[in-house]
Protein backbone atom coordinates (compact mmCIF):
# COMPACT_ATOMS: atom_id res chain seq x y z
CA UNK A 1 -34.26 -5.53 35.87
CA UNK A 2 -34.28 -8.97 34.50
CA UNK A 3 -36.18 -7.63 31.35
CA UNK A 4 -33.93 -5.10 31.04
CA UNK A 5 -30.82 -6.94 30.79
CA UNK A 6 -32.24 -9.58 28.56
CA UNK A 7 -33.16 -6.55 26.29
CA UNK A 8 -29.81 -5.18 26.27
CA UNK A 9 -27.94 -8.52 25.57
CA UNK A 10 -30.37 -8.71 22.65
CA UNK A 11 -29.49 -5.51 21.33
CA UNK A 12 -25.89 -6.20 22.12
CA UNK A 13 -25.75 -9.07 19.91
CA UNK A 14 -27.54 -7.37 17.07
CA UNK A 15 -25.22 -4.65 17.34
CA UNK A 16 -22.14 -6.74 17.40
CA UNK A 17 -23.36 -8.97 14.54
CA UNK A 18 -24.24 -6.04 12.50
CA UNK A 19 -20.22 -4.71 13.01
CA UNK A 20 -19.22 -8.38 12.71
CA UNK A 21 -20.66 -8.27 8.64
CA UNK A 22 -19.30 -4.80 8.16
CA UNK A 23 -15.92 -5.66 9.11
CA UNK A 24 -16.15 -8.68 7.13
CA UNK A 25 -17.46 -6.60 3.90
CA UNK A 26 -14.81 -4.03 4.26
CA UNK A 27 -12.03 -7.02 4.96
CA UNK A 28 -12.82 -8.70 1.60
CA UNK A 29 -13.72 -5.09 -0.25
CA UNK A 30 -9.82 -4.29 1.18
CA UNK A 31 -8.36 -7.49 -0.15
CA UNK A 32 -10.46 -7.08 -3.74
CA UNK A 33 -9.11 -3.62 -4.19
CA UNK A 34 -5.23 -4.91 -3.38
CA UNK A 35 -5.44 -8.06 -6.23
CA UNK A 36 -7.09 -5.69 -8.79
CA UNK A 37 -4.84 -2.81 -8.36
CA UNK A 38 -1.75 -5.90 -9.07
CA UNK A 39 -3.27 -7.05 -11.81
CA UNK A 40 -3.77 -3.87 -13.43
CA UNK A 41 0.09 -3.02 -13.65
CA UNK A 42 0.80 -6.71 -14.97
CA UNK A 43 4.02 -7.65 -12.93
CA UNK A 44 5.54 -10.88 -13.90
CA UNK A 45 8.15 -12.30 -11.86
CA UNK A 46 11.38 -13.04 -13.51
CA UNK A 47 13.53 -16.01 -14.10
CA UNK A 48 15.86 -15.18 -11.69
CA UNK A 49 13.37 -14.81 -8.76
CA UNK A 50 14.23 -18.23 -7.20
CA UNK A 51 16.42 -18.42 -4.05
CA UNK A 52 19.13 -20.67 -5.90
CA UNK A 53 19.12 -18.22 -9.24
CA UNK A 54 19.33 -15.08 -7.10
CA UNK A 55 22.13 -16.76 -4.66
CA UNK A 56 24.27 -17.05 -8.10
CA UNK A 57 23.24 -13.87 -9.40
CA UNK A 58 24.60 -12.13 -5.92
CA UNK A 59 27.80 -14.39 -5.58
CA UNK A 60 28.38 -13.65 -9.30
CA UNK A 61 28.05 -9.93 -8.78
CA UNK A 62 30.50 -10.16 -5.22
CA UNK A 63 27.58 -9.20 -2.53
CA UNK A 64 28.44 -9.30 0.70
CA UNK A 65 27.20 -12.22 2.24
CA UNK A 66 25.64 -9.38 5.21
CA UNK A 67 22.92 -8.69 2.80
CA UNK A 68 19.28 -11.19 3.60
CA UNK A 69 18.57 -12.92 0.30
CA UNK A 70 14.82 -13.80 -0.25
CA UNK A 71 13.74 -17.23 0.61
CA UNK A 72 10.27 -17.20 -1.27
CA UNK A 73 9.60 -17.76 -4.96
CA UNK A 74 7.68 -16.00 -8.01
CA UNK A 75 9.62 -16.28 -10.72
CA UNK A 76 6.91 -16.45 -14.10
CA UNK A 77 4.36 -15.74 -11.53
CA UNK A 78 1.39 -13.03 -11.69
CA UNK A 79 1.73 -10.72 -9.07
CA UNK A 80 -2.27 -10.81 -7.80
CA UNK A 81 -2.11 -10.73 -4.07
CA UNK A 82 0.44 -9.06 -1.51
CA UNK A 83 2.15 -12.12 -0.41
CA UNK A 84 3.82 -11.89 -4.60
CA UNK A 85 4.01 -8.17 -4.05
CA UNK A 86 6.05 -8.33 -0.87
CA UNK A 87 8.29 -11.32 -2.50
CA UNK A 88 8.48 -9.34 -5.74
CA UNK A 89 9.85 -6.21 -4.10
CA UNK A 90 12.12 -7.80 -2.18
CA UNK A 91 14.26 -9.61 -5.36
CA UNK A 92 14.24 -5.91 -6.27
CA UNK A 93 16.23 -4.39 -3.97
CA UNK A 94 19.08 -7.65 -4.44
CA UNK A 95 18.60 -6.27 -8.32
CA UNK A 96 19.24 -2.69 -6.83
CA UNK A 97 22.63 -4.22 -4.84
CA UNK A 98 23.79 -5.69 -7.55
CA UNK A 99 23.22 -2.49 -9.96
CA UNK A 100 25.18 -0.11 -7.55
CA UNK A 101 27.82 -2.93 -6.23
CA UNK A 102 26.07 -3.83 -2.95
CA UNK A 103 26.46 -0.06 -1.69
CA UNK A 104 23.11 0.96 -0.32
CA UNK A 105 21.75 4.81 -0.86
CA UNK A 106 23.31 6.32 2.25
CA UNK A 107 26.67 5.12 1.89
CA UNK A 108 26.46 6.13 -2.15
CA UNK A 109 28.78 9.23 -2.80
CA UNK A 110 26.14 12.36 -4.51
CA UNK A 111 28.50 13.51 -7.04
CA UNK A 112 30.99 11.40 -9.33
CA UNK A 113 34.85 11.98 -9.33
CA UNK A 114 37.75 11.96 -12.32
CA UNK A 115 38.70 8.77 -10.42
CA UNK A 116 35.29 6.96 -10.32
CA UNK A 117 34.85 6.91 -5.96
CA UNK A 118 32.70 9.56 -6.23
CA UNK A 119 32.78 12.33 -3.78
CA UNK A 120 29.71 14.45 -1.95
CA UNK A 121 31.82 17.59 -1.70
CA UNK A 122 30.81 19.48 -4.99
CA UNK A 123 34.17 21.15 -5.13
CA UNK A 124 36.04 17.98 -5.99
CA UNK A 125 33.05 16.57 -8.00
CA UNK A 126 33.52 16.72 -12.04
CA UNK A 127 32.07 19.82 -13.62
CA UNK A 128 29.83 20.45 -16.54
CA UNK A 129 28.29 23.23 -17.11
CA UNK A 130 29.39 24.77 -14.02
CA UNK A 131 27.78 22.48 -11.97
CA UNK A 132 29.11 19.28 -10.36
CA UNK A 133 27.75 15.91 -12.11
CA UNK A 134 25.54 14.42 -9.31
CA UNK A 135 25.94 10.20 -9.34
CA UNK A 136 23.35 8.73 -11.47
CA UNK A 137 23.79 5.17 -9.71
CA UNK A 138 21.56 6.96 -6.56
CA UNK A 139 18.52 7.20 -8.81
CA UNK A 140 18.55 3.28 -8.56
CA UNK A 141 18.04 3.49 -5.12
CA UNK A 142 15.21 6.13 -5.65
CA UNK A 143 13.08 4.39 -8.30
CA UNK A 144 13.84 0.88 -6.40
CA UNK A 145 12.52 2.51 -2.81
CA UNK A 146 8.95 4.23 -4.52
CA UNK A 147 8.19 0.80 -6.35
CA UNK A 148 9.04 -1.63 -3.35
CA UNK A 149 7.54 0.90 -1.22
CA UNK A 150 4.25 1.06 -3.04
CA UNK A 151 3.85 -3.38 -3.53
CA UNK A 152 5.41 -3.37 0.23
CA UNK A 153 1.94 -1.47 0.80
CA UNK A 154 -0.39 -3.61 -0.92
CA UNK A 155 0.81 -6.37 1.49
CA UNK A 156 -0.41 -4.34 3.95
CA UNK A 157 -3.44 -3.54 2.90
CA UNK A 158 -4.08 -7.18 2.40
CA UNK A 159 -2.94 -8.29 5.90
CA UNK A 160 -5.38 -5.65 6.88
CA UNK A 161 -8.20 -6.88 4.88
CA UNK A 162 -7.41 -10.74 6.77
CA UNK A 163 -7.74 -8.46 10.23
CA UNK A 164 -10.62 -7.27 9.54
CA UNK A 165 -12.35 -10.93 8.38
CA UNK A 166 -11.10 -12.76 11.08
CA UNK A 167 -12.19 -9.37 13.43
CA UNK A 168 -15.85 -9.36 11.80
CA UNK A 169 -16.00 -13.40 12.66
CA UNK A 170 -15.14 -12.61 16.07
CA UNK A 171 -17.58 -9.79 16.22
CA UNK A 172 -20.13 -12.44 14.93
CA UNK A 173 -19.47 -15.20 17.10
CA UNK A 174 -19.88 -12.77 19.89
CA UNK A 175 -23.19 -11.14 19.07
CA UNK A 176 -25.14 -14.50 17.96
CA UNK A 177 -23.47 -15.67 21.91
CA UNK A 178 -25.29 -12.76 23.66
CA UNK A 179 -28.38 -12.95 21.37
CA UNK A 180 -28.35 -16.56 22.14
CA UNK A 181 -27.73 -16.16 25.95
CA UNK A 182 -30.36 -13.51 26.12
CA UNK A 183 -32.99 -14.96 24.08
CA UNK A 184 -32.48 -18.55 26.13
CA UNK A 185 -33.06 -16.95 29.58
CA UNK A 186 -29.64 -17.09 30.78
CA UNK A 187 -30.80 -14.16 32.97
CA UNK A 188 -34.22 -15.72 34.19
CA UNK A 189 -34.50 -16.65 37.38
CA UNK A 190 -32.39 -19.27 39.29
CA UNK A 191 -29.78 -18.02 37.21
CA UNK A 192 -26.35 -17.29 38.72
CA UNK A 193 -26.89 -13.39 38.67
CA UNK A 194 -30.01 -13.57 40.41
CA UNK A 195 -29.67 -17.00 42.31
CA UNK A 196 -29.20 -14.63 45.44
CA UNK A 197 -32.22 -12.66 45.01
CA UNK A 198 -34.71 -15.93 44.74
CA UNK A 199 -32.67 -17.59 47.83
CA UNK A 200 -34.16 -14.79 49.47
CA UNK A 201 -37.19 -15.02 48.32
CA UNK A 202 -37.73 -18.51 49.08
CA UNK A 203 -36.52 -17.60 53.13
CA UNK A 204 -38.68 -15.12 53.07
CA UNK A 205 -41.66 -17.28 51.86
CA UNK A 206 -41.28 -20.21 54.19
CA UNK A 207 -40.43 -17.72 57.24
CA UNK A 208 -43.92 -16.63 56.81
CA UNK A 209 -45.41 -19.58 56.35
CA UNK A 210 -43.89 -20.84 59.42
CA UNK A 211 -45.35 -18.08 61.50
């Protein structure tokens, strides 16, 4: 039994180092693919993406203080990893307030009005062509919710990739400790898990010797 237990620790270890590196291969693999993919579309960060430019821009443009201003920074900044891509999106939905008048997609009315409120009954939109005139303004919203969406993702994917690293190091740590335990005869006799077994052993030995 003793053999087979030192056996299967061994094999135990090798298996859990062998996911350990796989996780860590696919972690960094995961992380690569996220900071190429950025670089390939070539975002810059712009001027205004500072927490005291975009507090101006957002007074200036009469926000309502309800709406969470970023706190981080990229302004002139490559957007290479998902930390910038999560930052980046973010100034772009304040740029998406301020281009519909801090009204947010739901509240925005579908069609537009003679009197400029906007309405999302298509009787009392305007007409043209025999068809009511849908509000541009909601495309905003649209193109701003796919692009944020899609860097929102890549900080994902990155926080992921750190999972899986800091997963495969576990994984690791815990196969070289039952390789290690196995191979230094944590299970040999005298040994907790078999410290019984020999204490009978040894009664048994000296009971015959006494007889």
């Amino acid at each position: 039994m003793r053999r087979i237990l030192e056996f299967g620790g061994i094999a135990a270890g090798v298996v859990l180092i062998a996911f350990g590196i796989a996780a860590i291969v696919l972690g960094v693999q995961g992380k690569n693919t996220v900071a190429s993919s950025l670089a390939e579309q070539q975002i810059v960060g712009t001027p205004d993406m500072t927490p005291d430019a975009i507090r101006q821009e957002a007074k200036q443009a009469g926000l309502p203080e309800s709406i969470k201003l970023p706190t981080c920074s990229v302004a002139g900044q490559p957007v290479t990893n998902g930390t910038r891509a999560r930052c980046f999106a973010d100034y772009m939905r304040i740029h998406a307030y301020e281009a519909t008048g801090g009204v947010p997609y739901a509240k925005m009315p579908r069609y537009l009005t003679a009197d400029g409120k906007g309405t999302n009954d298509p009787a009392k939109a305007l007409q043209q062509g025999g068809k009511p005139v849908e509000n541009a303004a909601r495309n905003i919203w649209v193109t701003e919710t796919a692009l944020s969406t899609a860097l929102n993702v890549s900080y994902m994917a990155e926080q992921l990739g750190n999972f899986g690293i800091v997963v495969g190091i576990a994984l690791l740590l815990s196969g070289f400790g039952f390789a290690i335990l196995a191979v230094g005869g944590a299970l040999r006799a005298g040994g907790w898990l078999f410290a019984r077994e020999q204490r009978k052993a040894e009664a048994k030995k000296a009971a015959t010797l006494g007889a």
